[in-house]
PDB file of N, CA and C in Angstrom:
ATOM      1  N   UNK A   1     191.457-123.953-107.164  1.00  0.00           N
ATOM      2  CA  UNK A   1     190.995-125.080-107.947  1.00  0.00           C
ATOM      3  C   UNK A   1     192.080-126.157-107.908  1.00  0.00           C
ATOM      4  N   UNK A   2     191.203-127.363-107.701  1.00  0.00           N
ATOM      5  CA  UNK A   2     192.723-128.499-107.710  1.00  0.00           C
ATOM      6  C   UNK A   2     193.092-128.773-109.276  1.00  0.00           C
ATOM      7  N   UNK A   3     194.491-129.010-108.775  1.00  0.00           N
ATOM      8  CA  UNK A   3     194.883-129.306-110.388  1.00  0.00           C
ATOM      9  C   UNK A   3     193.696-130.427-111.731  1.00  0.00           C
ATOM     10  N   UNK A   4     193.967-131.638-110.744  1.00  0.00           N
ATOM     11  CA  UNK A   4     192.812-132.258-111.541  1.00  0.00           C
ATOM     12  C   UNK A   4     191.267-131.430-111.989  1.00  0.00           C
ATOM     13  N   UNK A   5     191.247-130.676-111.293  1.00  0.00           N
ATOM     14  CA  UNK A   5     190.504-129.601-111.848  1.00  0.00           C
ATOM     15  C   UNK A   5     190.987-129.067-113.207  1.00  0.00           C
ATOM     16  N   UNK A   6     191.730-127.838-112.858  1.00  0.00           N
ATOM     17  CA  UNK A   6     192.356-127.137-114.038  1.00  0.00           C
ATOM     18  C   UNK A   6     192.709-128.282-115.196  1.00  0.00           C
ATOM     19  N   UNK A   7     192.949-129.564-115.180  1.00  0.00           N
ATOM     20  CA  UNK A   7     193.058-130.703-116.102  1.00  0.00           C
ATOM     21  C   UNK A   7     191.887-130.723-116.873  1.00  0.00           C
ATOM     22  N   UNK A   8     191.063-131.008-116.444  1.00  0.00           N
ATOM     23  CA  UNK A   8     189.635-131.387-116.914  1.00  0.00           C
ATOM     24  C   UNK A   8     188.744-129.953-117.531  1.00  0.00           C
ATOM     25  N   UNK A   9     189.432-129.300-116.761  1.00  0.00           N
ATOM     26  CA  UNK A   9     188.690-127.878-117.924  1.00  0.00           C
ATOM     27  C   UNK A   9     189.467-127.457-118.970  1.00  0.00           C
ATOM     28  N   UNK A  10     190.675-127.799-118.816  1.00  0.00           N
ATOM     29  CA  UNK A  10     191.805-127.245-120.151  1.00  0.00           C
ATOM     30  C   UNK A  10     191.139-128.584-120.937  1.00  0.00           C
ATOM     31  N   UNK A  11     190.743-129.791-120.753  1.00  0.00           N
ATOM     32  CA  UNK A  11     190.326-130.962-121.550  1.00  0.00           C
ATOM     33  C   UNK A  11     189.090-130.626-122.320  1.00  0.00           C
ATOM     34  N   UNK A  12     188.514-129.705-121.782  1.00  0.00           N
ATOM     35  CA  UNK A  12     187.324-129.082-122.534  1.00  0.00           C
ATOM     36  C   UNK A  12     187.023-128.233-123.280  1.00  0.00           C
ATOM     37  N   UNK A  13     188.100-127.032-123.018  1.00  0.00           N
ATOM     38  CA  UNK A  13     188.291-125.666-123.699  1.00  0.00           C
ATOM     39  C   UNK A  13     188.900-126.392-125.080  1.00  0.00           C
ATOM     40  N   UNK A  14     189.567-127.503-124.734  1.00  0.00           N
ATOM     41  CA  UNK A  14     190.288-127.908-126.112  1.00  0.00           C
ATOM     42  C   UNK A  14     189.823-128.469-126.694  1.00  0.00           C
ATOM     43  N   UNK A  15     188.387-129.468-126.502  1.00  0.00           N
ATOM     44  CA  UNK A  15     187.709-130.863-127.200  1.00  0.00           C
ATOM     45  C   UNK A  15     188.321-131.978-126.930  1.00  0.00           C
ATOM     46  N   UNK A  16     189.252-132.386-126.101  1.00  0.00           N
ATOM     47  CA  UNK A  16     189.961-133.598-126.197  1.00  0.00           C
ATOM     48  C   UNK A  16     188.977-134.553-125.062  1.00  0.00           C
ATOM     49  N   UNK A  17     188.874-135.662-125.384  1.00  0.00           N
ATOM     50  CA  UNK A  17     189.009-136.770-124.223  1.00  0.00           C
ATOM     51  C   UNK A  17     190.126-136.831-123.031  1.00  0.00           C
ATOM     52  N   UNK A  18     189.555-137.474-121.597  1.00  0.00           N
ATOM     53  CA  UNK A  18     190.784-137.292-120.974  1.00  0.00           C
ATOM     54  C   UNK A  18     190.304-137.618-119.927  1.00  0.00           C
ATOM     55  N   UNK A  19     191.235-138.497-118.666  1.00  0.00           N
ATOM     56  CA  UNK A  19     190.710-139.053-117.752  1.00  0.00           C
ATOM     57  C   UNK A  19     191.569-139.196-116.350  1.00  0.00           C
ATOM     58  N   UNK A  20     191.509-139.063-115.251  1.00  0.00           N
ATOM     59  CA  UNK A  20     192.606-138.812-114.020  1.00  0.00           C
ATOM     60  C   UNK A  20     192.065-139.511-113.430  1.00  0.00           C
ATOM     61  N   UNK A  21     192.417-140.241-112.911  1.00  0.00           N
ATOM     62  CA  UNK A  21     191.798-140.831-111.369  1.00  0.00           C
ATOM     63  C   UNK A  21     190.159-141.403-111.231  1.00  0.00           C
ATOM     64  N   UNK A  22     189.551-140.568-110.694  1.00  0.00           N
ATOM     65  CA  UNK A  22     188.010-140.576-110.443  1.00  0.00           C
ATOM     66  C   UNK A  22     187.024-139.584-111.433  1.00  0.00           C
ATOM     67  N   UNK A  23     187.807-138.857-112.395  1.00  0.00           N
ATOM     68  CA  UNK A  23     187.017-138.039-113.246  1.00  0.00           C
ATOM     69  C   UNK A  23     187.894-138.258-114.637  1.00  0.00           C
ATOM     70  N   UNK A  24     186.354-138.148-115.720  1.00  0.00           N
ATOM     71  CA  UNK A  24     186.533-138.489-117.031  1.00  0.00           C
ATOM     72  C   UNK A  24     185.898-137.364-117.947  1.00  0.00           C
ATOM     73  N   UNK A  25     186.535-136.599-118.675  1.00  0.00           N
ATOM     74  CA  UNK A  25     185.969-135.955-119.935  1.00  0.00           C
ATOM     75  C   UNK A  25     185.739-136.963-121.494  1.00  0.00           C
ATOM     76  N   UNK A  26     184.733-136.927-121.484  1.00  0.00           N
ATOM     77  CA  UNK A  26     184.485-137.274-123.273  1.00  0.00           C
ATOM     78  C   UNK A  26     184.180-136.415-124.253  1.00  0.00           C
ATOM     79  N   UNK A  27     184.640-136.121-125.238  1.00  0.00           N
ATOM     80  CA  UNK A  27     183.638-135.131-126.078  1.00  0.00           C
ATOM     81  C   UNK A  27     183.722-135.835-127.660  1.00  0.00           C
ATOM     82  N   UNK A  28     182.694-135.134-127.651  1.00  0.00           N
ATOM     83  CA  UNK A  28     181.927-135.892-129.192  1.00  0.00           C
ATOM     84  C   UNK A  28     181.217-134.675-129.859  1.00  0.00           C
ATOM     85  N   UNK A  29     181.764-134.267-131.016  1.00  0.00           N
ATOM     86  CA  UNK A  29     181.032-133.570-131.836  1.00  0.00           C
ATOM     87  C   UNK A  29     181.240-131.973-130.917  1.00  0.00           C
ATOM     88  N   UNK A  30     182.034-131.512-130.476  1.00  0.00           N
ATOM     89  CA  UNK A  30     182.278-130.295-129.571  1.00  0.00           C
ATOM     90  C   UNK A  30     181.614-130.218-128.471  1.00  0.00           C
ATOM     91  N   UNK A  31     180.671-131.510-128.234  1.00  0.00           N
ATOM     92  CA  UNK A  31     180.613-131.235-126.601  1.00  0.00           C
ATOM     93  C   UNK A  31     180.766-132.527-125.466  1.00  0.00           C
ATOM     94  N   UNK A  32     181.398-131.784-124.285  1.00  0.00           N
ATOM     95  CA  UNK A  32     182.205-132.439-123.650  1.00  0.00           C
ATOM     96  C   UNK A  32     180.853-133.025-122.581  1.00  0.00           C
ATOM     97  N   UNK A  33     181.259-134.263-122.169  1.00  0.00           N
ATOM     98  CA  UNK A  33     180.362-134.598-121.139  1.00  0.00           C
ATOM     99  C   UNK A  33     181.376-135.138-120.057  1.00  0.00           C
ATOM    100  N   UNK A  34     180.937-134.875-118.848  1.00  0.00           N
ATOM    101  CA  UNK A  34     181.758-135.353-117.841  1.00  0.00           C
ATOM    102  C   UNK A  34     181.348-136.632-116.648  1.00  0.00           C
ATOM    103  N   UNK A  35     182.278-136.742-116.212  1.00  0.00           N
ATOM    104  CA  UNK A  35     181.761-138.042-115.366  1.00  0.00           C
ATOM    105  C   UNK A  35     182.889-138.023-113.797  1.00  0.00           C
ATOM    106  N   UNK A  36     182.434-138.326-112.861  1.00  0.00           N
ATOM    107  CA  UNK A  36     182.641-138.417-111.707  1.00  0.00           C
ATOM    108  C   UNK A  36     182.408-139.884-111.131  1.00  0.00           C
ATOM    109  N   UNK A  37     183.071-140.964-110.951  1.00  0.00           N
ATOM    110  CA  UNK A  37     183.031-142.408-110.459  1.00  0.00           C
ATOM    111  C   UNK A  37     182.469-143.018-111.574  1.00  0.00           C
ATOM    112  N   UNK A  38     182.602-142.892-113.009  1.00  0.00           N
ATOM    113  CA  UNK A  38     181.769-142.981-113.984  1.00  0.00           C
ATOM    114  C   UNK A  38     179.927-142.796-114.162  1.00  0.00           C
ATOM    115  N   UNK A  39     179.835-141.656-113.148  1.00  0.00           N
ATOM    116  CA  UNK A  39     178.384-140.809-113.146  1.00  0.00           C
ATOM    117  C   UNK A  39     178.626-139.488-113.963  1.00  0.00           C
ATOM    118  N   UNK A  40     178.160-139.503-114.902  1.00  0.00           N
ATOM    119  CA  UNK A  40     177.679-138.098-115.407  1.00  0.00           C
ATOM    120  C   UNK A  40     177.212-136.908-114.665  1.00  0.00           C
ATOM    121  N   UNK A  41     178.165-135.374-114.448  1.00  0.00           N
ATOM    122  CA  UNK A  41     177.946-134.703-113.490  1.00  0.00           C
ATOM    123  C   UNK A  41     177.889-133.405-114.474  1.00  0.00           C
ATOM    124  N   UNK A  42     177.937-133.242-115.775  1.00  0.00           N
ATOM    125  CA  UNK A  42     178.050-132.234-116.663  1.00  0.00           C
ATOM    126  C   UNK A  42     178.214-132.621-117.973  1.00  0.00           C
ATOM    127  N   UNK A  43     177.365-131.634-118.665  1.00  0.00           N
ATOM    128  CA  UNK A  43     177.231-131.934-120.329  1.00  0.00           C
ATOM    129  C   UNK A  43     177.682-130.264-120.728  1.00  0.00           C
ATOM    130  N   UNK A  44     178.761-129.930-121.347  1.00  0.00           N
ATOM    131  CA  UNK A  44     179.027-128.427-121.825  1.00  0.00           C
ATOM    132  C   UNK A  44     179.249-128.360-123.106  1.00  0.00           C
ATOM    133  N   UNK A  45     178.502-127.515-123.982  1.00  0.00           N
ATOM    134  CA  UNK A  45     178.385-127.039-125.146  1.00  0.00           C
ATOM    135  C   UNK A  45     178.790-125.832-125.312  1.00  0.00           C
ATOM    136  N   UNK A  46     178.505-125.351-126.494  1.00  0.00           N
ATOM    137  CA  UNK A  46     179.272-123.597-127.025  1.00  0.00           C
ATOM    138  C   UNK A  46     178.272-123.177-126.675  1.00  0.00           C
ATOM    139  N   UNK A  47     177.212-123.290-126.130  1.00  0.00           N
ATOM    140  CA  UNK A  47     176.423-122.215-125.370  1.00  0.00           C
ATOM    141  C   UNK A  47     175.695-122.448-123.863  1.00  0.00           C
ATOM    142  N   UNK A  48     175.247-123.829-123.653  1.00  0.00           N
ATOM    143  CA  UNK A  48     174.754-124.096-122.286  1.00  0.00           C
ATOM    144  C   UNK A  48     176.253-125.215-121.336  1.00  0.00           C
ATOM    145  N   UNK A  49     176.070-125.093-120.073  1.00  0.00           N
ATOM    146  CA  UNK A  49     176.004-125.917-119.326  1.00  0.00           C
ATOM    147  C   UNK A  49     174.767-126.785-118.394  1.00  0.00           C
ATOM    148  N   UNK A  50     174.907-127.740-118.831  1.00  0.00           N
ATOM    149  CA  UNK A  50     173.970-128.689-117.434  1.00  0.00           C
ATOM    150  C   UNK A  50     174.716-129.383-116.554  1.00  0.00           C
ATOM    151  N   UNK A  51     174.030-129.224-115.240  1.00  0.00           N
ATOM    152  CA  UNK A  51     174.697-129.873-114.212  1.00  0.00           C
ATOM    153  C   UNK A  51     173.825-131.209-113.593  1.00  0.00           C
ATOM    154  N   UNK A  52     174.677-131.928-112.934  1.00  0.00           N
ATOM    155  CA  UNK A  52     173.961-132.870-112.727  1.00  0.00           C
ATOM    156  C   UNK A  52     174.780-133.347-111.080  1.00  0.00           C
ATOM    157  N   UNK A  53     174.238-134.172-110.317  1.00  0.00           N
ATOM    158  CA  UNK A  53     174.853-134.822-109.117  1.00  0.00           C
ATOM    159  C   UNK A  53     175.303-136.311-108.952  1.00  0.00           C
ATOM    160  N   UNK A  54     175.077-136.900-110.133  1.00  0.00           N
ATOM    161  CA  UNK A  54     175.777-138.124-110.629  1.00  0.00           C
ATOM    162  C   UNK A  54     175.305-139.247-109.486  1.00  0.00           C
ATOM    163  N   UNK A  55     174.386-139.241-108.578  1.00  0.00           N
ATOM    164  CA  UNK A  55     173.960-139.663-107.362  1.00  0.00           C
ATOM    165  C   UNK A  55     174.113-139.841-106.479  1.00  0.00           C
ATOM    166  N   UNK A  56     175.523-138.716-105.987  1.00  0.00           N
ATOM    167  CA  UNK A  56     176.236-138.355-104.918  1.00  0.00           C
ATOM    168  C   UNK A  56     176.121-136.691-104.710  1.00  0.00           C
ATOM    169  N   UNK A  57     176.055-136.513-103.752  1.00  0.00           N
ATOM    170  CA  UNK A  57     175.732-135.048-103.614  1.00  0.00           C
ATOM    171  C   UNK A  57     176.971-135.298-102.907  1.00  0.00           C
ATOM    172  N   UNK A  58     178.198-134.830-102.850  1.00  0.00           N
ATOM    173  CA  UNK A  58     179.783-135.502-102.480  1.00  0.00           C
ATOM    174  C   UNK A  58     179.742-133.967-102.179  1.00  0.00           C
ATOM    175  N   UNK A  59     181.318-133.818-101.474  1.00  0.00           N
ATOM    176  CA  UNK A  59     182.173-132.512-101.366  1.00  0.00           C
ATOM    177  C   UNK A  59     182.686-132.927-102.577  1.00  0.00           C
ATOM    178  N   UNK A  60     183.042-133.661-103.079  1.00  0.00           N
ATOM    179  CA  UNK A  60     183.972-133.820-104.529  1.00  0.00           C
ATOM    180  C   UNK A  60     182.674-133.904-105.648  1.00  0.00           C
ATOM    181  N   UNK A  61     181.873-133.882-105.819  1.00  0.00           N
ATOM    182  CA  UNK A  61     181.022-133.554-107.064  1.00  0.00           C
ATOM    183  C   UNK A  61     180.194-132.300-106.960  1.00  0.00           C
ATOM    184  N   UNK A  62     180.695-131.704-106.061  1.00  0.00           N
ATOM    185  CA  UNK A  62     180.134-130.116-105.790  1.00  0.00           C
ATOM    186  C   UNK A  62     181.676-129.266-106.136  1.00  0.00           C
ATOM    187  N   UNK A  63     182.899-129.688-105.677  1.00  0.00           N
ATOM    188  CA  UNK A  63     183.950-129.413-105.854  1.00  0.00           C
ATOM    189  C   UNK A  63     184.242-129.329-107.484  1.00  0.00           C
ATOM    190  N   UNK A  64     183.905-130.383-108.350  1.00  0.00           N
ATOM    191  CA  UNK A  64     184.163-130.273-109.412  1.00  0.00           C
ATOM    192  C   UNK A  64     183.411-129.689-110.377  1.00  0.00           C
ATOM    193  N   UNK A  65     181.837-129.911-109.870  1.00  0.00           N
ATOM    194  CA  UNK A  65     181.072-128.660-110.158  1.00  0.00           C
ATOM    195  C   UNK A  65     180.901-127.242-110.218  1.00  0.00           C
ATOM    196  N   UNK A  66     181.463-126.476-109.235  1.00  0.00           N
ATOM    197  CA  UNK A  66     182.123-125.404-108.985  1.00  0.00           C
ATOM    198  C   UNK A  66     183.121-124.870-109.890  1.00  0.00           C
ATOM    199  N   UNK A  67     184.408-126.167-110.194  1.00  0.00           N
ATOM    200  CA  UNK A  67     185.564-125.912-110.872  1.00  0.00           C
ATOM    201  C   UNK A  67     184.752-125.176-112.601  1.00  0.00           C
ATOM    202  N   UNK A  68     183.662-126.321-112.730  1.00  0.00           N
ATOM    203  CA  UNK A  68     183.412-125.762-114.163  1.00  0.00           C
ATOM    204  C   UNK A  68     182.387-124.792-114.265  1.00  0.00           C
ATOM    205  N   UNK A  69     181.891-124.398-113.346  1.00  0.00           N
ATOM    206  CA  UNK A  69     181.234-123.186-113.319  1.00  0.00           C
ATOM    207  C   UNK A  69     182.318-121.853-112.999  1.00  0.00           C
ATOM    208  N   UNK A  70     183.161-122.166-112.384  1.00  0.00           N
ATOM    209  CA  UNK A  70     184.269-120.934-112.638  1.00  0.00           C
ATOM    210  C   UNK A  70     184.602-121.000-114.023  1.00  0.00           C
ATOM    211  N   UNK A  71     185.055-121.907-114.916  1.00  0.00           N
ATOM    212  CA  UNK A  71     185.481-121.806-116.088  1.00  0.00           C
ATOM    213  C   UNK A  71     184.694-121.202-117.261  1.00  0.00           C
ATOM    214  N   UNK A  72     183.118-121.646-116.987  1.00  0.00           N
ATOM    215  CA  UNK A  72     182.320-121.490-118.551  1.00  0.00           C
ATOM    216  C   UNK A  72     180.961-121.486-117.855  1.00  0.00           C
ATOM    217  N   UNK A  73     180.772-120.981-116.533  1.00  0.00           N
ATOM    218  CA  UNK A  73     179.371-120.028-116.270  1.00  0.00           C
ATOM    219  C   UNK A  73     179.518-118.138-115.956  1.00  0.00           C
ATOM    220  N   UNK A  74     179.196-117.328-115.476  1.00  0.00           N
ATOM    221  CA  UNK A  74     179.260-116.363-115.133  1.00  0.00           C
ATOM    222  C   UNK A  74     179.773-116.153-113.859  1.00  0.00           C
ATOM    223  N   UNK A  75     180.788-115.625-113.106  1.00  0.00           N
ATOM    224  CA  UNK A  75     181.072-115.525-111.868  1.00  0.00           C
ATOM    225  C   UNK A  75     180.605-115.012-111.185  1.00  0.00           C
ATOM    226  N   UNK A  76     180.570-116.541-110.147  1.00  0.00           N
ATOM    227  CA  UNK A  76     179.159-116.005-109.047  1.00  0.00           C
ATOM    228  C   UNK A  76     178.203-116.925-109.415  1.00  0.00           C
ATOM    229  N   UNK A  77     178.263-117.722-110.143  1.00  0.00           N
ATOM    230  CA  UNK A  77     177.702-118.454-110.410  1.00  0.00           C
ATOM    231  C   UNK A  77     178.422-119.904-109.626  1.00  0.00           C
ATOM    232  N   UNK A  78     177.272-120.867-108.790  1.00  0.00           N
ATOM    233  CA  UNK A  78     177.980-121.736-108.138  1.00  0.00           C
ATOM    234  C   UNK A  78     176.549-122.745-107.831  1.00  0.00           C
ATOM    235  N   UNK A  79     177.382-123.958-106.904  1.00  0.00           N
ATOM    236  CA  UNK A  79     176.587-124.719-106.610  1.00  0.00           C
ATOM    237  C   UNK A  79     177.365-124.885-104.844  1.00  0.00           C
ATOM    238  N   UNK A  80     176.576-124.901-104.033  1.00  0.00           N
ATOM    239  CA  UNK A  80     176.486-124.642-102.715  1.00  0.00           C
ATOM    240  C   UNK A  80     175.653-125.523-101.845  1.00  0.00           C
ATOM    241  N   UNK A  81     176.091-125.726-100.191  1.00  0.00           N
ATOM    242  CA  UNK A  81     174.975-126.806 -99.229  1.00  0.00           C
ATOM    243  C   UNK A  81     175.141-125.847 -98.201  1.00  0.00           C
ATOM    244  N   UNK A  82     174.025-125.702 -97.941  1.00  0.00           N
ATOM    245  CA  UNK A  82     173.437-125.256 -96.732  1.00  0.00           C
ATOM    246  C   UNK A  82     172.644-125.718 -96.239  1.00  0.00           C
ATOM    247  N   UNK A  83     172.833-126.647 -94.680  1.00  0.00           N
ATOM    248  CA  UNK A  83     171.650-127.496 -93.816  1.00  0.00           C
ATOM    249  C   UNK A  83     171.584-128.625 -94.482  1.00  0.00           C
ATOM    250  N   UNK A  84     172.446-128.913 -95.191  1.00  0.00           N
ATOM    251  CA  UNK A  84     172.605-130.387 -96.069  1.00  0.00           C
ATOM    252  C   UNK A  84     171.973-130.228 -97.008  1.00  0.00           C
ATOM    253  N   UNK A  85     171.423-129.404 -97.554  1.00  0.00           N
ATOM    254  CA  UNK A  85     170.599-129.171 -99.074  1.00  0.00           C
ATOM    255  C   UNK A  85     171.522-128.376 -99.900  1.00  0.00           C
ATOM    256  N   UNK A  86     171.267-129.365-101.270  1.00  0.00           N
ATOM    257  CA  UNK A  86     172.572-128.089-102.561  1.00  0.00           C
ATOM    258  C   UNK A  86     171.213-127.249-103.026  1.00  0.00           C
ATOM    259  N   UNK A  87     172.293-125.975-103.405  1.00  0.00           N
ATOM    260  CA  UNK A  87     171.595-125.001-103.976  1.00  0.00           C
ATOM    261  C   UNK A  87     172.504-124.343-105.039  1.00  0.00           C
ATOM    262  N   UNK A  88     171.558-123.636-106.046  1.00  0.00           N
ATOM    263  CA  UNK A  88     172.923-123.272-107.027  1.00  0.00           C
ATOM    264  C   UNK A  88     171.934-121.445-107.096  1.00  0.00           C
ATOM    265  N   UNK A  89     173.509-120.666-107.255  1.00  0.00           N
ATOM    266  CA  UNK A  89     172.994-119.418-107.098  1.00  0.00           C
ATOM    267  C   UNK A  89     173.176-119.153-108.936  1.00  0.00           C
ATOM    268  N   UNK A  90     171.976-118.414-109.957  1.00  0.00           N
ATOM    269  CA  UNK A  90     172.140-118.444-110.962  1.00  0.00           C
ATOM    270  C   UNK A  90     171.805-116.766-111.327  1.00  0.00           C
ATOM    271  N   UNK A  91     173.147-116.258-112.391  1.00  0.00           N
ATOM    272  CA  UNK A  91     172.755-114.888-112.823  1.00  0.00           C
ATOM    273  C   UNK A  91     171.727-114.404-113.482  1.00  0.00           C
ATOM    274  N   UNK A  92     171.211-113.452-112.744  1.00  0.00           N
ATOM    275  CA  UNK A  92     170.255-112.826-113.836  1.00  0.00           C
ATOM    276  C   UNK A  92     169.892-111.660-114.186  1.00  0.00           C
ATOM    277  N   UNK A  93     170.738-110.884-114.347  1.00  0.00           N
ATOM    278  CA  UNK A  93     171.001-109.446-114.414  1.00  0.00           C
ATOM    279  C   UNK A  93     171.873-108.949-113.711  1.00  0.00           C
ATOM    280  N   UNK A  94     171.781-107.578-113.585  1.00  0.00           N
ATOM    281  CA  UNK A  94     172.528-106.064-113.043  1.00  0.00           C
ATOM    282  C   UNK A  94     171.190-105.302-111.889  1.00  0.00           C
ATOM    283  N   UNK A  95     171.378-104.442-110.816  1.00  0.00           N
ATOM    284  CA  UNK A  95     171.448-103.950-110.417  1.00  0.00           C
ATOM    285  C   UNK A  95     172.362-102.645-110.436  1.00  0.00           C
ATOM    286  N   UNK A  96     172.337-101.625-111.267  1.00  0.00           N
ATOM    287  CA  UNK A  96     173.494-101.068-111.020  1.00  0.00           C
ATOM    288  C   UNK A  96     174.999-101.568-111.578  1.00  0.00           C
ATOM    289  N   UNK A  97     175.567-101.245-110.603  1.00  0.00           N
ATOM    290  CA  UNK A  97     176.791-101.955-110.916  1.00  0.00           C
ATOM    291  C   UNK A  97     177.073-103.451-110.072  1.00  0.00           C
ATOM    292  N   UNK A  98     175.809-104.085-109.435  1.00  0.00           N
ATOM    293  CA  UNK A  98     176.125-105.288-108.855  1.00  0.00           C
ATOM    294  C   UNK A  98     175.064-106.208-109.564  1.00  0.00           C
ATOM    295  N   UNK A  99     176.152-107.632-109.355  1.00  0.00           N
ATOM    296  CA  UNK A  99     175.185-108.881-109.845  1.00  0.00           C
ATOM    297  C   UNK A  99     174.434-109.158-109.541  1.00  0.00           C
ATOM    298  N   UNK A 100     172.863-109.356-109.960  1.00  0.00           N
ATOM    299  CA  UNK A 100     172.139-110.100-109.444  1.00  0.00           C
ATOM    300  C   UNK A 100     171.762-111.879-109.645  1.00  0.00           C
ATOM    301  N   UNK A 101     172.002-112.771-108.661  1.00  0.00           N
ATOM    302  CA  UNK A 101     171.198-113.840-108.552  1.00  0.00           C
ATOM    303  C   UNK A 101     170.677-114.309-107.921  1.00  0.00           C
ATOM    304  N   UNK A 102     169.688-114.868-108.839  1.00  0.00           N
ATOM    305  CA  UNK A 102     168.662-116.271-107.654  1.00  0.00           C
ATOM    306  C   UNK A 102     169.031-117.723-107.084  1.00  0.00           C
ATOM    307  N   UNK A 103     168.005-117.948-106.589  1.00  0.00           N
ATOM    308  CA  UNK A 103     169.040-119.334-105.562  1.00  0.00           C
ATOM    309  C   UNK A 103     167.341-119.759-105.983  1.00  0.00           C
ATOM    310  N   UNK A 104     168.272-121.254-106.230  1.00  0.00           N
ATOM    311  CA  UNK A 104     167.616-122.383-106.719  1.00  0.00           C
ATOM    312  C   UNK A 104     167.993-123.493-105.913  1.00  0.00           C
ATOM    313  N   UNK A 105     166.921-124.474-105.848  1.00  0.00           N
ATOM    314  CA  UNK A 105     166.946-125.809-105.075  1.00  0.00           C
ATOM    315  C   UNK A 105     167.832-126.404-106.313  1.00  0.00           C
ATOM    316  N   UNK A 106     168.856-127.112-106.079  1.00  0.00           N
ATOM    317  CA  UNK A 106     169.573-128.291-107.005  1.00  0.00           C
ATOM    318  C   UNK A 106     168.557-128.940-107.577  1.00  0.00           C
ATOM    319  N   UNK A 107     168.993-129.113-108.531  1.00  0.00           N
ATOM    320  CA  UNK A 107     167.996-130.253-109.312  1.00  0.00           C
ATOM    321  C   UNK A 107     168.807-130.573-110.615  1.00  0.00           C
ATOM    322  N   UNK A 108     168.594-132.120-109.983  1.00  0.00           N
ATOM    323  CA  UNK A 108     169.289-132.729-112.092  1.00  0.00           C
ATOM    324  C   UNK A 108     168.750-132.441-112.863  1.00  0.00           C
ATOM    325  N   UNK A 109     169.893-131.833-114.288  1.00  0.00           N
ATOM    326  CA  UNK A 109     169.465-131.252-115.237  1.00  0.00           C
ATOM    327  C   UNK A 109     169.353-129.899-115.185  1.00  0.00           C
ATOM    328  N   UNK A 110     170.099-129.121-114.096  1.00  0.00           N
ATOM    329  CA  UNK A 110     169.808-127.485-114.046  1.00  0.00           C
ATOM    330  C   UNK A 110     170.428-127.462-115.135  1.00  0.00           C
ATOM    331  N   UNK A 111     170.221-125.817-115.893  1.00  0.00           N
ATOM    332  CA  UNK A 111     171.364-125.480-116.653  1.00  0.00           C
ATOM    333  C   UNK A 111     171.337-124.140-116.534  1.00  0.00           C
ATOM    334  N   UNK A 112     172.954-123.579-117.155  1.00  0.00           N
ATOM    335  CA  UNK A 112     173.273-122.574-117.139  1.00  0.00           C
ATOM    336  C   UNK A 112     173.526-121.990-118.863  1.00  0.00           C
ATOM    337  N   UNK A 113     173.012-121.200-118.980  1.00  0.00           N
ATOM    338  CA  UNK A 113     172.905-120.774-120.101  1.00  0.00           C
ATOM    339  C   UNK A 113     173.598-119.098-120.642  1.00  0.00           C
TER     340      UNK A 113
END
């Protein structure tokens, strides 16, 4: 994870506002919303995440997407391109002792819950 990564999720775990470069955390009332070129790419609360593509389907808004799905989705949980299409793989149970998920077409407004 790039640092400006690890920045922006310690900015969230904590509630603070906070801003680097090309990415911005706000939070209001305990939940943080994020922004990428000042596009909204995530809204995280004490129980859901939503994701969003801010109207760049970028290596850097999949990159930072990723970052906060390592932090506060289930691991293994991600957002991914294959053939130029994003896809996000989402948990949904056990098998045994292995994870199971489904793969979903991207779409603004997924969430992870």
């Amino acid at each position: 994870m790039r640092k400006i990564e690890t920045e922006m999720c310690q900015a969230i775990q904590s509630n603070l506002d906070w801003k680097s470069g090309n990415t911005q955390v706000i939070t209001i009332e305990g939940v943080s919303f994020v922004y990428l070129h000042g596009n909204q790419i995530a809204t995280i609360d004490d129980d859901s995440m939503t994701i969003y593509d801010g109207g760049r389907q970028s290596t850097t808004t999949k990159s930072r997407l990723n970052a906060l799905c390592s932090e506060f989705c289930i691991d293994g949980e991600c957002v991914y391109q294959k053939n130029f299409q994003w896809y996000v793989d989402k948990f949904v149970g056990m098998a045994g002792q292995s994870k199971v998920f489904n793969t979903y077409d991207f779409t603004n407004g997924f969430i992870f819950a």
